[in-house]
C-alpha atoms as a PDB file:
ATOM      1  CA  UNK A   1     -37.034  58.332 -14.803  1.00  0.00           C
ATOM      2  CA  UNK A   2     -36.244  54.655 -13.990  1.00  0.00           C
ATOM      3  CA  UNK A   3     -32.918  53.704 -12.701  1.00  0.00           C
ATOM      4  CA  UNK A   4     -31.615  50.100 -12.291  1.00  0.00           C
ATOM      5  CA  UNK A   5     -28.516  49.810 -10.217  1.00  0.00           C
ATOM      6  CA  UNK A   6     -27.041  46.520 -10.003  1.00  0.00           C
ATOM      7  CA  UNK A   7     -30.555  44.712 -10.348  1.00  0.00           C
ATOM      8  CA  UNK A   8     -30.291  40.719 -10.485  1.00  0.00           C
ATOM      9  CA  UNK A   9     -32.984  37.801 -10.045  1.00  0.00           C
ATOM     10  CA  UNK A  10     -31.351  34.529  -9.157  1.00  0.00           C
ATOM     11  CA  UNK A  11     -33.441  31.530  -9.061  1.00  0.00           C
ATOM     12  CA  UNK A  12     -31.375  28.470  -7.366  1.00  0.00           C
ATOM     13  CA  UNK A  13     -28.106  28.730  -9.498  1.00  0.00           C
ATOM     14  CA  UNK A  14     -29.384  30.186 -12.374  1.00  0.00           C
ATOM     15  CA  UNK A  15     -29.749  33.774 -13.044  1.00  0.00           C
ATOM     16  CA  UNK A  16     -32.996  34.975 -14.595  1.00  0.00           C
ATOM     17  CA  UNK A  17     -31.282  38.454 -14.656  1.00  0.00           C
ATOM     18  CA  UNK A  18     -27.664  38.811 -14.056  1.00  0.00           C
ATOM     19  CA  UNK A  19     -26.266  42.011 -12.221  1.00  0.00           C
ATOM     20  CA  UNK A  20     -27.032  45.199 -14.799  1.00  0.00           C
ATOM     21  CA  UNK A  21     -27.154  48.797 -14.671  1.00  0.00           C
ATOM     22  CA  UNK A  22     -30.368  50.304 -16.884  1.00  0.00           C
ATOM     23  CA  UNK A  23     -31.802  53.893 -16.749  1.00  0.00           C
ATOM     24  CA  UNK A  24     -34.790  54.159 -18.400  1.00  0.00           C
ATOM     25  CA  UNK A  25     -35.337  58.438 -19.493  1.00  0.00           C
ATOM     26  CA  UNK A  26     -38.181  59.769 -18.662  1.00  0.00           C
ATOM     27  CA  UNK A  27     -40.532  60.513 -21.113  1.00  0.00           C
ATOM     28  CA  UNK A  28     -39.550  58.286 -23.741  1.00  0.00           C
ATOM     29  CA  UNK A  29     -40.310  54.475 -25.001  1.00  0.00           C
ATOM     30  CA  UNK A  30     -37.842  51.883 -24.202  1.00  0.00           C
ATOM     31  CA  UNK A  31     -38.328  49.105 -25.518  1.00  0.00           C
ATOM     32  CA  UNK A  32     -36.237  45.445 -23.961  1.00  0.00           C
ATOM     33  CA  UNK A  33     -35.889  42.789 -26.284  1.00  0.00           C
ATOM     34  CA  UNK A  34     -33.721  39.296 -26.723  1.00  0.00           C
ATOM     35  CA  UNK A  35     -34.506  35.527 -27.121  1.00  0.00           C
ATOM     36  CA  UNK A  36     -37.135  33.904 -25.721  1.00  0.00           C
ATOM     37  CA  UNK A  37     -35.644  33.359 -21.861  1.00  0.00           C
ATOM     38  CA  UNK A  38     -33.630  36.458 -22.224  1.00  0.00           C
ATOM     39  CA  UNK A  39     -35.218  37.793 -18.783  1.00  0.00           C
ATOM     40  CA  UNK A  40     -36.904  40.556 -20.325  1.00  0.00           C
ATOM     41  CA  UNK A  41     -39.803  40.134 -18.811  1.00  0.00           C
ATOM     42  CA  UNK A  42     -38.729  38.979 -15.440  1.00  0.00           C
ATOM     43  CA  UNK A  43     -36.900  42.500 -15.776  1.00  0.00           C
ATOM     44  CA  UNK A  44     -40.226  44.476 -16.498  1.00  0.00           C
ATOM     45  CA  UNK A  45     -41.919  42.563 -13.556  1.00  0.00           C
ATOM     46  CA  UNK A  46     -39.071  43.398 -10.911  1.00  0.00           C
ATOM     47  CA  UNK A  47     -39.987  47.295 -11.730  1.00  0.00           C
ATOM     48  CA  UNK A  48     -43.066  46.840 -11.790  1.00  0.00           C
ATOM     49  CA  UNK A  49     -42.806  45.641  -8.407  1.00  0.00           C
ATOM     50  CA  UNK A  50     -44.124  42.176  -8.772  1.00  0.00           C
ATOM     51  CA  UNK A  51     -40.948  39.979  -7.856  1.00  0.00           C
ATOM     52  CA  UNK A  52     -38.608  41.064  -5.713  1.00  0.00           C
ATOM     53  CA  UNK A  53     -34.773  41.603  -7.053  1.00  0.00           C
ATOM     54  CA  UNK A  54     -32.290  39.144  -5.263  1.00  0.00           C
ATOM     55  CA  UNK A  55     -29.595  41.870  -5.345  1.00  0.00           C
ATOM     56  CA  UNK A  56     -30.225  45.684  -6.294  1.00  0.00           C
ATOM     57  CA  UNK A  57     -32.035  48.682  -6.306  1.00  0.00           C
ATOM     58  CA  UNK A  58     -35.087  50.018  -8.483  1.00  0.00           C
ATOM     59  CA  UNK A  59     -35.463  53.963  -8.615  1.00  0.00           C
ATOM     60  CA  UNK A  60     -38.527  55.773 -10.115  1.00  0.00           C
ATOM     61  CA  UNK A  61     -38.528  59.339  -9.758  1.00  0.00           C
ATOM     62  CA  UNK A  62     -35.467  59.563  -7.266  1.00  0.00           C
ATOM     63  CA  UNK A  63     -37.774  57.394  -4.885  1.00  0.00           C
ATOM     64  CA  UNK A  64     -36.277  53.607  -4.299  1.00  0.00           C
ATOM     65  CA  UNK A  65     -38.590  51.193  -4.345  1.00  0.00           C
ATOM     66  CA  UNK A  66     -38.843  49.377  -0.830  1.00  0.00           C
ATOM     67  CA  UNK A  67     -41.120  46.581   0.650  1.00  0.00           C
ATOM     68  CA  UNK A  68     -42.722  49.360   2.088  1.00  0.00           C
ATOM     69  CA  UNK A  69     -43.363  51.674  -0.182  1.00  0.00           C
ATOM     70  CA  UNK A  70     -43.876  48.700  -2.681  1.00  0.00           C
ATOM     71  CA  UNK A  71     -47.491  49.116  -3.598  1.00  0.00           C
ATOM     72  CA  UNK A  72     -47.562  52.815  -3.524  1.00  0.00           C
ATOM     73  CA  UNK A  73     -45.448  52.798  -6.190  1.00  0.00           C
ATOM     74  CA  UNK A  74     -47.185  50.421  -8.110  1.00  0.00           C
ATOM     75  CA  UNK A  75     -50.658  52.182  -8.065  1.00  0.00           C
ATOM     76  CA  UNK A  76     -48.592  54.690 -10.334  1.00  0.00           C
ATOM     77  CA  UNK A  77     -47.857  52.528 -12.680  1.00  0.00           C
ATOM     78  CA  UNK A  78     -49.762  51.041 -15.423  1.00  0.00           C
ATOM     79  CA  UNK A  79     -48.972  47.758 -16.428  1.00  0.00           C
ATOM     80  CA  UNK A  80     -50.081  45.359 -19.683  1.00  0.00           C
ATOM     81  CA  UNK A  81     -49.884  41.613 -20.341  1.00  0.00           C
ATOM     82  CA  UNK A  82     -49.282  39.984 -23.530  1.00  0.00           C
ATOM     83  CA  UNK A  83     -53.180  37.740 -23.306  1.00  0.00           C
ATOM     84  CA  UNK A  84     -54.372  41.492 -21.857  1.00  0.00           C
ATOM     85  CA  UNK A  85     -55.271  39.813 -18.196  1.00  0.00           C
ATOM     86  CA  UNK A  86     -58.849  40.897 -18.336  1.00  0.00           C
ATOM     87  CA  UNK A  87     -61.972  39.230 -16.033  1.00  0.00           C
ATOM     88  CA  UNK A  88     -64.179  37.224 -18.000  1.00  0.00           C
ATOM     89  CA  UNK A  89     -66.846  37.572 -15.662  1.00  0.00           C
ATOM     90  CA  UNK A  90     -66.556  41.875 -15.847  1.00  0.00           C
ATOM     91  CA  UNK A  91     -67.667  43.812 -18.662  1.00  0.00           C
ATOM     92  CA  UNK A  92     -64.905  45.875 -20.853  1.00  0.00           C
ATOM     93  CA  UNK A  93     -65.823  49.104 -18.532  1.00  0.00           C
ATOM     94  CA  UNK A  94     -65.871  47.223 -15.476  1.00  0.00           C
ATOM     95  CA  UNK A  95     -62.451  45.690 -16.314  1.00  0.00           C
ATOM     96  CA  UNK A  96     -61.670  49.334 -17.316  1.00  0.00           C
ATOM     97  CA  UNK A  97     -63.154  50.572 -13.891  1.00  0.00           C
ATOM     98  CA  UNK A  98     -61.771  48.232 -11.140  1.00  0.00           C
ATOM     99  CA  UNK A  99     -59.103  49.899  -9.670  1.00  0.00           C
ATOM    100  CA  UNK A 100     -60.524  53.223  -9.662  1.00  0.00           C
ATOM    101  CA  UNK A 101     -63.449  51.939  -7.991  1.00  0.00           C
ATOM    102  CA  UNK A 102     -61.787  50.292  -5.637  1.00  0.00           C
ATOM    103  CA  UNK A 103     -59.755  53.274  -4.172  1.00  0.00           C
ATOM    104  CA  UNK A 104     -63.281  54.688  -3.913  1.00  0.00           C
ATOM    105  CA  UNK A 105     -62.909  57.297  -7.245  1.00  0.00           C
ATOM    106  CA  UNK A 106     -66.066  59.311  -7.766  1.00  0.00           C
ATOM    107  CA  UNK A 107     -68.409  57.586 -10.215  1.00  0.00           C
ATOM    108  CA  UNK A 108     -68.869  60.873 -12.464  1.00  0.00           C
ATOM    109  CA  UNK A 109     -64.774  61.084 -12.258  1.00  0.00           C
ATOM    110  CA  UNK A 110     -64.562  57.327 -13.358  1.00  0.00           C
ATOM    111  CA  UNK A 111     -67.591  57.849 -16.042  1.00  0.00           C
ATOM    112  CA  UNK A 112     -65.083  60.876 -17.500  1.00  0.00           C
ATOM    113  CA  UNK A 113     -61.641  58.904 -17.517  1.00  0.00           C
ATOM    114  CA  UNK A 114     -63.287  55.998 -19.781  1.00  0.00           C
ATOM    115  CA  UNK A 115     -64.881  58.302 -22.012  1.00  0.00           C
ATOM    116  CA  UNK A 116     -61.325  60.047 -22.579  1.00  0.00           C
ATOM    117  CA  UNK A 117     -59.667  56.426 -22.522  1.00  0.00           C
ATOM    118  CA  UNK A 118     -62.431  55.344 -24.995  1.00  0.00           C
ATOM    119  CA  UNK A 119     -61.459  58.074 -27.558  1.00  0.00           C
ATOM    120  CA  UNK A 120     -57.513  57.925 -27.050  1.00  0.00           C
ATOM    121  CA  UNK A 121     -57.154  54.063 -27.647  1.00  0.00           C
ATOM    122  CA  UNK A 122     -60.240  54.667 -30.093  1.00  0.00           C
ATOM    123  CA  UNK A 123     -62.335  51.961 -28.408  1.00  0.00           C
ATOM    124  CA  UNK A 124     -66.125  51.750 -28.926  1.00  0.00           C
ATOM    125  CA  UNK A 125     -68.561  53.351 -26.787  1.00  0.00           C
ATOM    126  CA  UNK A 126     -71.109  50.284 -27.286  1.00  0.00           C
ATOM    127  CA  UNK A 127     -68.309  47.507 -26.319  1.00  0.00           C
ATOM    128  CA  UNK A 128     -67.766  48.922 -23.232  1.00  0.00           C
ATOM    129  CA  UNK A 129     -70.818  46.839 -22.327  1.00  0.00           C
ATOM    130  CA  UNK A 130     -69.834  43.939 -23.760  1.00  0.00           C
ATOM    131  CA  UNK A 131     -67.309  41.270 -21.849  1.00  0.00           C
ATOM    132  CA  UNK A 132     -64.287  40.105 -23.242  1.00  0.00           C
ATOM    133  CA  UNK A 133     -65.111  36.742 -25.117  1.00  0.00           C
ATOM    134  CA  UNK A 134     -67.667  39.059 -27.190  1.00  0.00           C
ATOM    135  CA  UNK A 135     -64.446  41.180 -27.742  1.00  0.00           C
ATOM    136  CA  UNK A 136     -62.008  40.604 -30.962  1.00  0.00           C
ATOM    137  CA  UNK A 137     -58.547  40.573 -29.884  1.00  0.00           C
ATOM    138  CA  UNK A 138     -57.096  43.489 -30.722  1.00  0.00           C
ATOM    139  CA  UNK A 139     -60.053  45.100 -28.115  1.00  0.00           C
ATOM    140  CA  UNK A 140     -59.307  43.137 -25.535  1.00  0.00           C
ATOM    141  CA  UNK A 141     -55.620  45.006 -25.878  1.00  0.00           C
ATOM    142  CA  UNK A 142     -57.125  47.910 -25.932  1.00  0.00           C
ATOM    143  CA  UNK A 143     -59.435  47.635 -22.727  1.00  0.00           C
ATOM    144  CA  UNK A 144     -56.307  46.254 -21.599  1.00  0.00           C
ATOM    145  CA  UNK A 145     -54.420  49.239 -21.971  1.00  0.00           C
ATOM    146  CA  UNK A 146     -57.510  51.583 -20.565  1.00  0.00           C
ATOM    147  CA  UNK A 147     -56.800  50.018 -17.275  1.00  0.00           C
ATOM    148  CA  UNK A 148     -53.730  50.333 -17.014  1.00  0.00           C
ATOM    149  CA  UNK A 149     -54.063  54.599 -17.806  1.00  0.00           C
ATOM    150  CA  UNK A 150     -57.132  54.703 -15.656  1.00  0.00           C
ATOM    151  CA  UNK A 151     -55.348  56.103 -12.666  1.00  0.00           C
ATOM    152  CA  UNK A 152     -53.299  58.395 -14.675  1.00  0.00           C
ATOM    153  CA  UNK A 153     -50.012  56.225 -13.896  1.00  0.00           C
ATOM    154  CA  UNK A 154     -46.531  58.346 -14.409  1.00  0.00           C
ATOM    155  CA  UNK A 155     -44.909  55.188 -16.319  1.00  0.00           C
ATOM    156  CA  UNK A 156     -46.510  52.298 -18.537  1.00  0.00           C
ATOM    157  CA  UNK A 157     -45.353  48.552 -18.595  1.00  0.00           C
ATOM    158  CA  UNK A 158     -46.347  46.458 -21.505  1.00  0.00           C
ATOM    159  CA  UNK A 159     -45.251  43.002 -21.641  1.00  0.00           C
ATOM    160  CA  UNK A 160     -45.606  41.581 -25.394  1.00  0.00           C
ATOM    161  CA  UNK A 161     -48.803  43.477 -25.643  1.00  0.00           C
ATOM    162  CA  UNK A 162     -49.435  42.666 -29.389  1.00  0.00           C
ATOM    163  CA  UNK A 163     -47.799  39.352 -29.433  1.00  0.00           C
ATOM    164  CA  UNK A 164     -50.438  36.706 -29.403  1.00  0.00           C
ATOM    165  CA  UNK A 165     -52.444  39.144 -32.132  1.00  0.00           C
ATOM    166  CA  UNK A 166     -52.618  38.441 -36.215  1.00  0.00           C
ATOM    167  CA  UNK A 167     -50.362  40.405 -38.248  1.00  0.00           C
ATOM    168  CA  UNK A 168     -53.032  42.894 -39.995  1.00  0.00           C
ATOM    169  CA  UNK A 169     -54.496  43.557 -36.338  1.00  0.00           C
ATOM    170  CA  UNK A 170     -50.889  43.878 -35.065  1.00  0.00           C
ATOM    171  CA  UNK A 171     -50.053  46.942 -37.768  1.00  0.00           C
ATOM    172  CA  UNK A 172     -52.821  48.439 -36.555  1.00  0.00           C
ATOM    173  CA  UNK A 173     -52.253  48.554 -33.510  1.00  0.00           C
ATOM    174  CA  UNK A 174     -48.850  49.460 -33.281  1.00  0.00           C
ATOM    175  CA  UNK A 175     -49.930  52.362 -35.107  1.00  0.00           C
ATOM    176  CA  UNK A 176     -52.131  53.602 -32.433  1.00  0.00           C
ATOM    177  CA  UNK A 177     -49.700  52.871 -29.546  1.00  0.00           C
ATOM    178  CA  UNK A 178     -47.248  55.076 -31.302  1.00  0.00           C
ATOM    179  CA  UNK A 179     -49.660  58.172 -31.302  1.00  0.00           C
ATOM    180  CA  UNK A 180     -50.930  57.525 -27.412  1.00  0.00           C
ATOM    181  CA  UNK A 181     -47.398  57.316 -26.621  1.00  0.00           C
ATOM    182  CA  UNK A 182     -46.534  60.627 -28.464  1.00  0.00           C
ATOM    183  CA  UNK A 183     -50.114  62.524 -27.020  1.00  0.00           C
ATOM    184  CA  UNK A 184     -49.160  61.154 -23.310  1.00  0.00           C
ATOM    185  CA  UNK A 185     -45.586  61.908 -23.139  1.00  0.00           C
ATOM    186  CA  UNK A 186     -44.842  59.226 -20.374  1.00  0.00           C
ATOM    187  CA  UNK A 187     -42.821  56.975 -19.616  1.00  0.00           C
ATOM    188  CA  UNK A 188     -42.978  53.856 -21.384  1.00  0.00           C
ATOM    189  CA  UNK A 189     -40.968  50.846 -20.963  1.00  0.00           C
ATOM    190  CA  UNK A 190     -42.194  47.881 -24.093  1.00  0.00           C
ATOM    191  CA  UNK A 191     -41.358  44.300 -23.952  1.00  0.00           C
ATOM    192  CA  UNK A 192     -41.184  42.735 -27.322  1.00  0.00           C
ATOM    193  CA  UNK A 193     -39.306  39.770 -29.188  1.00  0.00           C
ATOM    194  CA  UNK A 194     -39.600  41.774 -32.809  1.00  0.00           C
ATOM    195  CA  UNK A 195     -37.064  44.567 -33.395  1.00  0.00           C
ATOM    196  CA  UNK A 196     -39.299  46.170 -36.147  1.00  0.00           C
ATOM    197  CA  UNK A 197     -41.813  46.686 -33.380  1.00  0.00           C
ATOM    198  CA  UNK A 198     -38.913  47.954 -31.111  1.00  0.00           C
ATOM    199  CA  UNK A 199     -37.814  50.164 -33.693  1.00  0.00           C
ATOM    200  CA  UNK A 200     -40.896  51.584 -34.443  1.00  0.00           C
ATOM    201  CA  UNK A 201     -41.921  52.216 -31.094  1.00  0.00           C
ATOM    202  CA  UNK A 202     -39.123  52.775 -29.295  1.00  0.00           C
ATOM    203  CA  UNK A 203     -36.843  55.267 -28.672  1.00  0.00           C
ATOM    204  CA  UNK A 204     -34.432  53.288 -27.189  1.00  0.00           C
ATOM    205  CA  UNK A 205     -33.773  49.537 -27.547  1.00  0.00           C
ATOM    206  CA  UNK A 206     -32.309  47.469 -24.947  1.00  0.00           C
ATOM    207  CA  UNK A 207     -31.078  44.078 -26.407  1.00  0.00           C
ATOM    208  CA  UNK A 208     -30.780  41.099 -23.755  1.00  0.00           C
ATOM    209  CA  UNK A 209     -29.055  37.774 -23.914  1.00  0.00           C
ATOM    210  CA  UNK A 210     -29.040  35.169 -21.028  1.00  0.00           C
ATOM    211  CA  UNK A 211     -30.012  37.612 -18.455  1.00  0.00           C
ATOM    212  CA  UNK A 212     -27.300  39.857 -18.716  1.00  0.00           C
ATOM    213  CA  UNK A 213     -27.590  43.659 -21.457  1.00  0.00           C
ATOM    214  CA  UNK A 214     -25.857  43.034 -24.575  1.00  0.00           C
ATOM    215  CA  UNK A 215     -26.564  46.419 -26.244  1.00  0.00           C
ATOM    216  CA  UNK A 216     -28.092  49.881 -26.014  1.00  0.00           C
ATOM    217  CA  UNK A 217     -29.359  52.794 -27.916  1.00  0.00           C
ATOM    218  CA  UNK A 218     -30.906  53.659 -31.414  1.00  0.00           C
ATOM    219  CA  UNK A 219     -32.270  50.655 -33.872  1.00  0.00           C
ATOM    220  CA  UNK A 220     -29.580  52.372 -36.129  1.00  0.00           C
ATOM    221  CA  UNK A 221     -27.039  52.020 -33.695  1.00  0.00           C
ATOM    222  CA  UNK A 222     -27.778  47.934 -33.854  1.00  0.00           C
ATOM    223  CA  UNK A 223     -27.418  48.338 -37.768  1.00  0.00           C
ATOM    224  CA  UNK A 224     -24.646  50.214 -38.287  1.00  0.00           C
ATOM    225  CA  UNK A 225     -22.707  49.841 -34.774  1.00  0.00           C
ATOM    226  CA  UNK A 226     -23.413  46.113 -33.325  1.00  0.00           C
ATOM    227  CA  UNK A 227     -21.765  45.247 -30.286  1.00  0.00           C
ATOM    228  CA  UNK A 228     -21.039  41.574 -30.900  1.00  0.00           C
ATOM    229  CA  UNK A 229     -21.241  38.776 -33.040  1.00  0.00           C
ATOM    230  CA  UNK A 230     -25.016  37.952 -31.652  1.00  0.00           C
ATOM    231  CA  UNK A 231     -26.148  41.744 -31.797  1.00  0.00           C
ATOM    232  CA  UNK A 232     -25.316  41.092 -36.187  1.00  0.00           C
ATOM    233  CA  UNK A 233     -27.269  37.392 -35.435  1.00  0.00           C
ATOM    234  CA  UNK A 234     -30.008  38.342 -33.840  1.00  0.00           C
ATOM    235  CA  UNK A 235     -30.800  41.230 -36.796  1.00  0.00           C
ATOM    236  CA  UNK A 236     -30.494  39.204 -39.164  1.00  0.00           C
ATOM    237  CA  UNK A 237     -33.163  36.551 -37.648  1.00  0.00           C
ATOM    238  CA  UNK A 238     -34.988  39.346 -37.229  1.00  0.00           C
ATOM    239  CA  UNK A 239     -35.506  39.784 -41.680  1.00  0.00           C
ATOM    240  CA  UNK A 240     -38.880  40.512 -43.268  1.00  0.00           C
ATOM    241  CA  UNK A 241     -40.807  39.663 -45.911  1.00  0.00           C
ATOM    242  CA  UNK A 242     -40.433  43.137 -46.982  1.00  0.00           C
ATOM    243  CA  UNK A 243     -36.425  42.516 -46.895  1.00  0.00           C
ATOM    244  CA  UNK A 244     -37.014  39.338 -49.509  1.00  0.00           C
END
């Protein structure tokens, strides 16, 4: 479990994040959405341990998260950017492999985890060869998200990970991250600016306006229960093709 207590990010005068409370269950998708600007990513970097809060405390597994213990925590958890962050100059299993290599993992151990990463985020066996501009998109996401499971992490960040990706190649995927979710049973905390994908994915939704938490709980909740004028806005901004 993630826990939040009174976590801000000030920046000058302006708050990226204003003062909020969050607990994230364990076990479970959450997924943080808003605006562009919101500070839902800022949010996702602060527990991910990347910036520093100005004010507050992060918790993961009863532990709080200190400058100390800062980058043990983070070796536990797997993290996912929108443009997948990959190394042009490293193959998809290198990319796959650096961490674990790093920390000196057995090569037979590392050889195993890719082959069971391979067949989870059903990535294939002759691209791990290949490097990323020889990749389609929607592989470079998934060799993206093979890293960040290499080392078995307790919780997994993703940061728009399906954003920048065409719609038919975005179904997809969000297909497959809904299984690997369900098969790992982690933790999962999803940053996205489309509440279908939140709904889909997640099992709870965490709505964000200016930097401060608007609303919480089920996507039926936000339908039937909005907590404000700009919870009814920002659903209906949010309407489909399917909805016309």
């Amino acid at each position: 479990m993630i826990e939040l207590k009174g976590i801000s990010k000030q920046y000058g005068e302006a708050f990226a994040v204003s003062p909020l409370d969050l607990t994230i269950p364990s076990g479970q998708t959450t997924a943080l959405i808003g605006p562009s600007g919101c500070g839902k990513s800022t949010l996702l970097r602060i527990i991910a341990g990347l910036i520093p809060p100005t004010s507050g405390e992060v918790v993961i597994d009863g532990t709080a998260v200190t400058p100390q213990n800062a980058l043990e925590v983070r070796r536990r958890i797997g993290y996912v950017i929108q443009d997948g962050g990959l190394f042009p100059h490293l193959t998809a299993e290198q990319n796959v492999a650096l961490m674990a290599r790093h920390i000196g993992m057995p090569a037979a151990d590392i050889d195993a985890r890719i082959s069971e990463l391979s067949e989870l985020t059903r990535f294939p066996a002759d691209g791990l060869a290949r490097y990323p501009a020889e990749l389609s998109g929607g592989q470079r996401q998934r060799v993206s998200l093979m890293r960040a499971l290499m080392l078995k992490p307790s919780s997994l960040l993703l940061d728009e990970p399906l954003g920048a990706l065409d719609p038919m190649v975005r179904s997809g995927l969000q297909g497959d991250l809904k299984e690997i979710f369900k098969a790992l049973g982690q933790t999962v905390v999803l940053v996205t600016h489309d509440m279908g994908e939140a709904g889909y994915l997640g099992d709870k939704i965490v709505l964000l306006r200016e930097g401060s938490l608007v609303q919480q709980g089920s996507l039926e909740d936000f339908q039937i229960r909005p907590a404000d004028l700009f919870v009814t806005q920002f659903m209906t901004a949010q309407r489909s093709l399917v909805a016309l």
